[in-house]
N, C-alpha and C. Protein backbone atom coordinates (compact mmCIF):
# COMPACT_ATOMS: atom_id res chain seq x y z
N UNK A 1 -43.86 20.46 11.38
CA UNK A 1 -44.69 19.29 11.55
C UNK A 1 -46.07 19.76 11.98
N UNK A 2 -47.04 19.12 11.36
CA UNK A 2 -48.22 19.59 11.53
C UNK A 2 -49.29 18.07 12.29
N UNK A 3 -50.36 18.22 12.63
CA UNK A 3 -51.26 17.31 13.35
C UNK A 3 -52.56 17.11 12.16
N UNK A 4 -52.56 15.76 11.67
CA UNK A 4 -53.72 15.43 11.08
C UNK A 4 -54.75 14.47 11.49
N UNK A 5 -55.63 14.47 10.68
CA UNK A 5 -56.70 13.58 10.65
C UNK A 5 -56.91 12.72 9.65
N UNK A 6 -56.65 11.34 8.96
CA UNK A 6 -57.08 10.41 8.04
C UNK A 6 -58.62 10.38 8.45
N UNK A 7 -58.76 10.88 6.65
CA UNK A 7 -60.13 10.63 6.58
C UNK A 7 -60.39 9.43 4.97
N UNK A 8 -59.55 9.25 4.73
CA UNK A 8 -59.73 8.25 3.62
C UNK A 8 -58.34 7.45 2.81
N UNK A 9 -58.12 6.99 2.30
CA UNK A 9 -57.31 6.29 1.58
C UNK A 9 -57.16 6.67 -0.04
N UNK A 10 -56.28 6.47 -0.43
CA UNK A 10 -55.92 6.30 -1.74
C UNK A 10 -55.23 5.56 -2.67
N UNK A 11 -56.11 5.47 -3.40
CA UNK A 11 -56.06 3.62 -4.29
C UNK A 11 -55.54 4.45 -6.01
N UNK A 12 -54.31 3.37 -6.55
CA UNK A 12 -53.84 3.89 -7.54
C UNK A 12 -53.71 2.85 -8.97
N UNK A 13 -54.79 3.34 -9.41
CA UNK A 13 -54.66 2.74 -11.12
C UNK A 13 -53.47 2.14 -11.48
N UNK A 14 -52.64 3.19 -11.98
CA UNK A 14 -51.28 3.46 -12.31
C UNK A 14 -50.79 4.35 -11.60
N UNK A 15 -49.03 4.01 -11.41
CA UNK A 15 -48.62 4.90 -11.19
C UNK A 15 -46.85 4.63 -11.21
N UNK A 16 -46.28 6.19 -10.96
CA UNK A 16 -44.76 5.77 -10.81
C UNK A 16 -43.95 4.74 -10.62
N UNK A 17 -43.13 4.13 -11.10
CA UNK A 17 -42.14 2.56 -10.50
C UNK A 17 -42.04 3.25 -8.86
N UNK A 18 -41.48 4.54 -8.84
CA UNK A 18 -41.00 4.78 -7.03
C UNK A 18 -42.32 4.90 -6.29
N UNK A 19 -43.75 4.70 -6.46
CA UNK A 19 -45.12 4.54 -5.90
C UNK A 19 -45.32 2.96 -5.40
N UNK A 20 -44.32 2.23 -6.23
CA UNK A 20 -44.78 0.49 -5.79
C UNK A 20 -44.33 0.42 -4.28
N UNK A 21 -45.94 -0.15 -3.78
CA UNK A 21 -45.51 -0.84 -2.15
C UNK A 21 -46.09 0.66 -1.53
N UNK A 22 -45.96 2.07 -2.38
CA UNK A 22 -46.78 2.93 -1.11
C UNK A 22 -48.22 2.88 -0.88
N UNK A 23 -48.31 3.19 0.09
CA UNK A 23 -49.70 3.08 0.96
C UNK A 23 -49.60 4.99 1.37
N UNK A 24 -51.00 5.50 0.43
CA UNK A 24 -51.27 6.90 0.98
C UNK A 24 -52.47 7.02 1.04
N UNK A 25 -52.41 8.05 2.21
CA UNK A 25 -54.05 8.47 2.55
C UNK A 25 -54.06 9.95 2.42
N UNK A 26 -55.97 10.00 2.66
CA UNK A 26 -56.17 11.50 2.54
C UNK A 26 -56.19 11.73 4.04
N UNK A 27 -55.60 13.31 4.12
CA UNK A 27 -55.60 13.33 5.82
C UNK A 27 -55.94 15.31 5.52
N UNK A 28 -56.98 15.53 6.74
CA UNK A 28 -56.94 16.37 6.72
C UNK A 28 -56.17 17.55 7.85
N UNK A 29 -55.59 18.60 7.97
CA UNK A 29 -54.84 19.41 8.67
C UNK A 29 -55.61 20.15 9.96
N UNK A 30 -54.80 19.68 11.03
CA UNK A 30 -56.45 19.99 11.96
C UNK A 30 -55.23 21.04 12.78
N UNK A 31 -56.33 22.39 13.32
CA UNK A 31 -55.50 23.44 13.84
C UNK A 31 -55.53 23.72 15.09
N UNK A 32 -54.94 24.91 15.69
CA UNK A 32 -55.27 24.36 17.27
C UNK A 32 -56.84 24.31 17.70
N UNK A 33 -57.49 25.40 16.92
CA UNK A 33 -59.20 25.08 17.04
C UNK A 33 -59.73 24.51 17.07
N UNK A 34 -59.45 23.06 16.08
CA UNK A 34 -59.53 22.26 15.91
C UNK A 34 -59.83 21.05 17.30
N UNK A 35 -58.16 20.99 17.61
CA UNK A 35 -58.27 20.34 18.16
C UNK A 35 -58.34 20.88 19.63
N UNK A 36 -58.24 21.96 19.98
CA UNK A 36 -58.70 22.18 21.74
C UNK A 36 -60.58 22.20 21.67
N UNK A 37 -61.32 22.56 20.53
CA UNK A 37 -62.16 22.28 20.44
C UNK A 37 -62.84 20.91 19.96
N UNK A 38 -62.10 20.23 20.02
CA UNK A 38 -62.92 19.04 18.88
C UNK A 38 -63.85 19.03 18.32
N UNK A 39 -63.48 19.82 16.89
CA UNK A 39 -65.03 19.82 16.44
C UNK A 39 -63.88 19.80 14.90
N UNK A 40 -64.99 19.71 13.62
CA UNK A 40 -64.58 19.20 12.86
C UNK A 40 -63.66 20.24 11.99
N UNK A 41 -62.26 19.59 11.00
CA UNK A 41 -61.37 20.53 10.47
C UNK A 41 -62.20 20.92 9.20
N UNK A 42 -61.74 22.53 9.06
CA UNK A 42 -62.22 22.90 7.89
C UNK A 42 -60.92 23.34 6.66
N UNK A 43 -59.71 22.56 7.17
CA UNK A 43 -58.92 23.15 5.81
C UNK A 43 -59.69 21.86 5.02
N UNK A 44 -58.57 22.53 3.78
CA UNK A 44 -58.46 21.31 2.10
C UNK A 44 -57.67 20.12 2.51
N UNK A 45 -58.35 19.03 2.09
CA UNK A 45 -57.65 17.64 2.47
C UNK A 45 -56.46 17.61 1.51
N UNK A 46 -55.03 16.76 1.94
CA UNK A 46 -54.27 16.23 0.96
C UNK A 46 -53.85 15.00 1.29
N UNK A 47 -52.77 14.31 0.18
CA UNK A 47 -52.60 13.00 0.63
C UNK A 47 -50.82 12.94 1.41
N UNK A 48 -50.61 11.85 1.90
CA UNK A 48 -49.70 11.78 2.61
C UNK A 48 -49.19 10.52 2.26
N UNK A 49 -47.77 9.96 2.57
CA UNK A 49 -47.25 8.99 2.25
C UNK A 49 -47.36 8.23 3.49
N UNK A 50 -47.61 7.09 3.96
CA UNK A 50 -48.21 6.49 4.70
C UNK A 50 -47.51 5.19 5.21
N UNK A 51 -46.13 5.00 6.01
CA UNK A 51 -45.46 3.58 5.77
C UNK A 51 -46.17 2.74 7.31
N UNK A 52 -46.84 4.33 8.39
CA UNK A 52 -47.14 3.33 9.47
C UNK A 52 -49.05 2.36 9.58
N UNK A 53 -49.49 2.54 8.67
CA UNK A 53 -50.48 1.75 8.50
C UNK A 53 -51.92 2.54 9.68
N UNK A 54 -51.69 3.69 9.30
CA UNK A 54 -52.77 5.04 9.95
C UNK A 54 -54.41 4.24 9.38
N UNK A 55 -55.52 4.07 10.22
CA UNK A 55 -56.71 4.03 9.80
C UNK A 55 -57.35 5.01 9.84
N UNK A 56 -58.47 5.46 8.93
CA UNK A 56 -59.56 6.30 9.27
C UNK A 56 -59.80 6.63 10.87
N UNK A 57 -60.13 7.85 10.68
CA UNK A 57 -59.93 8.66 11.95
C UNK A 57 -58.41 8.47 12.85
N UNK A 58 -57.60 7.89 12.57
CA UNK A 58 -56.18 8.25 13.17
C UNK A 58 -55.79 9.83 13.33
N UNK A 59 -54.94 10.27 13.84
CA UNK A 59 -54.43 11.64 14.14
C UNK A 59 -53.16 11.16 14.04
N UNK A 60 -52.46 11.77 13.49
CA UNK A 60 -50.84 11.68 13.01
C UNK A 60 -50.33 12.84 12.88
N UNK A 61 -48.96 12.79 12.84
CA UNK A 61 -47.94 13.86 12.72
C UNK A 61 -47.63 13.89 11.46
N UNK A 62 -47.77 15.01 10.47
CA UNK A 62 -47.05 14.94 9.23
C UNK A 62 -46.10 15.79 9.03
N UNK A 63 -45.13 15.63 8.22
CA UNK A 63 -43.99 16.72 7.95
C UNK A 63 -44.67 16.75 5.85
N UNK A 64 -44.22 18.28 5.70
CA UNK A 64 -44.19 18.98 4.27
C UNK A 64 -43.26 19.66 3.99
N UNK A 65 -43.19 19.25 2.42
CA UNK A 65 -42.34 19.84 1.86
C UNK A 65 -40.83 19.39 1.55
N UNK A 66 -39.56 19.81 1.90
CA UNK A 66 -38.66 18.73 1.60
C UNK A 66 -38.48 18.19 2.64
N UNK A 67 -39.06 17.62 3.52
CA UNK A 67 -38.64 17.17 4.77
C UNK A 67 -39.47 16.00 4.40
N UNK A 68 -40.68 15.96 3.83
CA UNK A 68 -41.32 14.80 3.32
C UNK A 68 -40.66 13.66 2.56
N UNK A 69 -39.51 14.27 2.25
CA UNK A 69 -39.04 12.97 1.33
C UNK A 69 -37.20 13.05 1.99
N UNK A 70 -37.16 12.93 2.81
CA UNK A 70 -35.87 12.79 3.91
C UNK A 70 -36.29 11.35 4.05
N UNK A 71 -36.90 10.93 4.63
CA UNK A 71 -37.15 8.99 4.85
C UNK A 71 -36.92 8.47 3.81
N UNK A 72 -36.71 8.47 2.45
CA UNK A 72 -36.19 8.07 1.46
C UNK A 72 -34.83 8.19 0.61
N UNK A 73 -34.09 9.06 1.09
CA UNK A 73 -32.59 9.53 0.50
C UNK A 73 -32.02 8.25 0.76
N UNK A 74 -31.38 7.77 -0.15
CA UNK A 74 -30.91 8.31 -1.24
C UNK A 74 -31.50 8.28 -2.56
N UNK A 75 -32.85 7.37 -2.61
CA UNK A 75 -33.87 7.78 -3.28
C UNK A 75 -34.97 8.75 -3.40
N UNK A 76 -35.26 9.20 -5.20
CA UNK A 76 -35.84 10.00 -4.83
C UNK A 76 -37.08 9.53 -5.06
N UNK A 77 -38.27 10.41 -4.32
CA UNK A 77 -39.89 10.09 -4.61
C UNK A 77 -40.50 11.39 -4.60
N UNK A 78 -41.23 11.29 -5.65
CA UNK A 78 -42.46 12.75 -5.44
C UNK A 78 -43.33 12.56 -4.06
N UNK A 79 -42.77 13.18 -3.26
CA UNK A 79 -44.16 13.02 -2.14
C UNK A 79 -44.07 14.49 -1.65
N UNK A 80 -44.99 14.90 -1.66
CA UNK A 80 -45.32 16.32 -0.60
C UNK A 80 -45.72 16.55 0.71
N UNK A 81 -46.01 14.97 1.80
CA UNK A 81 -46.41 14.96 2.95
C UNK A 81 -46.11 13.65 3.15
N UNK A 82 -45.48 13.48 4.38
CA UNK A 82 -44.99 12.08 4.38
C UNK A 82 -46.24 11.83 6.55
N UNK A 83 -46.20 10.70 6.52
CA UNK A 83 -46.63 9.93 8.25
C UNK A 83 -45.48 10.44 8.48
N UNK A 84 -45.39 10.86 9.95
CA UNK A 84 -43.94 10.95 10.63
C UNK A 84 -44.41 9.82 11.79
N UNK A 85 -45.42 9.83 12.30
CA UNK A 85 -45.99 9.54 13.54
C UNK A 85 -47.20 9.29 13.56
N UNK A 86 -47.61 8.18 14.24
CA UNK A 86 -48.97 7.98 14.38
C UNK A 86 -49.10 8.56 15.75
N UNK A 87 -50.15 9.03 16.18
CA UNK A 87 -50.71 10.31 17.42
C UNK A 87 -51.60 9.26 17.89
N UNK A 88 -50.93 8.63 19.66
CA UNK A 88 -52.11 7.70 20.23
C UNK A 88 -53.03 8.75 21.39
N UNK A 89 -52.86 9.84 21.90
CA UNK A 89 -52.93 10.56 22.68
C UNK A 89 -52.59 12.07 22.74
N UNK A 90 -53.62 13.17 22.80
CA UNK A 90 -53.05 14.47 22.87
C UNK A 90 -53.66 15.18 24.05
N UNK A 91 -52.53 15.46 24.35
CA UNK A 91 -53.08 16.68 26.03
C UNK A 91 -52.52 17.79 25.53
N UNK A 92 -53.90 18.33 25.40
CA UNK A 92 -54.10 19.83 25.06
C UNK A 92 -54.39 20.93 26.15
N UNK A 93 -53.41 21.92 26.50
CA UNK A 93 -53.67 22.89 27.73
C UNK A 93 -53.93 24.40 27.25
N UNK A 94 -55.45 24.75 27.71
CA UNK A 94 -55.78 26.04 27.30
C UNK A 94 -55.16 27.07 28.40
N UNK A 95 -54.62 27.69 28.44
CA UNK A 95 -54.51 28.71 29.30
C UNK A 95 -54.63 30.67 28.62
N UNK A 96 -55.45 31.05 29.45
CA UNK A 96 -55.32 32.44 29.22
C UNK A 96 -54.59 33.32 29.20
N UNK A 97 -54.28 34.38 28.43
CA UNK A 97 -52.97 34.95 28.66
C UNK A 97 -52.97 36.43 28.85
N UNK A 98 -52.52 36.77 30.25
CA UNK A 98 -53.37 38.39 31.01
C UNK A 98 -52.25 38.68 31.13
C-alpha cells in the first residue's frame, strides 16, 4: 500500500460494461520525501479506482496490482490501483539513526 495525492479526475467517453458507475482519478505517488518534506511529488501520475469520493488534493491509501481488484471478486475489472482509504491526517516522525 502506497500514500497518494489526487490531482485530477477522469472522465470517460466510452468505456467497458465493468467501468459503469466507476469514478477514477489521477493520483500521484508521494514518497517519504515527499511527505516528511512537503514539498511537491515528482513520480508519473496514474489513475486509481475511486468508490470513496477522494477530491483534488486528498491523500489516500492505494493498493497495486492484484490486490487492486480484491474489492470486486467475484467480478472481474481491469483496474491497476484501486482507493483503499481516504488519509484525513498523517503524523510523520523523523528520527536519526546513530
Amino acid at each position: 500500500m502506497r500514500i497518494a495525492k489526487v490531482i485530477g479526475s477522469v472522465t470517460l467517453n466510452r468505456s467497458l460494461p465493468s467501468f459503469d458507475g466507476a469514478a477514477l482519478k489521477v493520483v500521484v505517488p508521494l514518497s517519504f520525501e515527499d511527505l516528511a518534506e512537503d514539498q511537491e511529488p515528482a513520480a508519473d501520475p496514474i489513475v486509481v479506482w475511486d468508490d470513496f469520493g477522494a477530491g483534488v488534493g486528498s491523500q489516500i491509501a492505494m493498493t497495486e496490482g492484484g490486490e487492486a481488484a480484491q474489492p470486486f471478486l467475484p467480478d472481474l475489472k481491469p483496474v491497476d490501483a484501486y482507493n483503499a482509504a481516504l488519509l484525513d491526517t498523517l503524523n510523520i516522525q523523523v528520527r536519526s539513526l546513530k
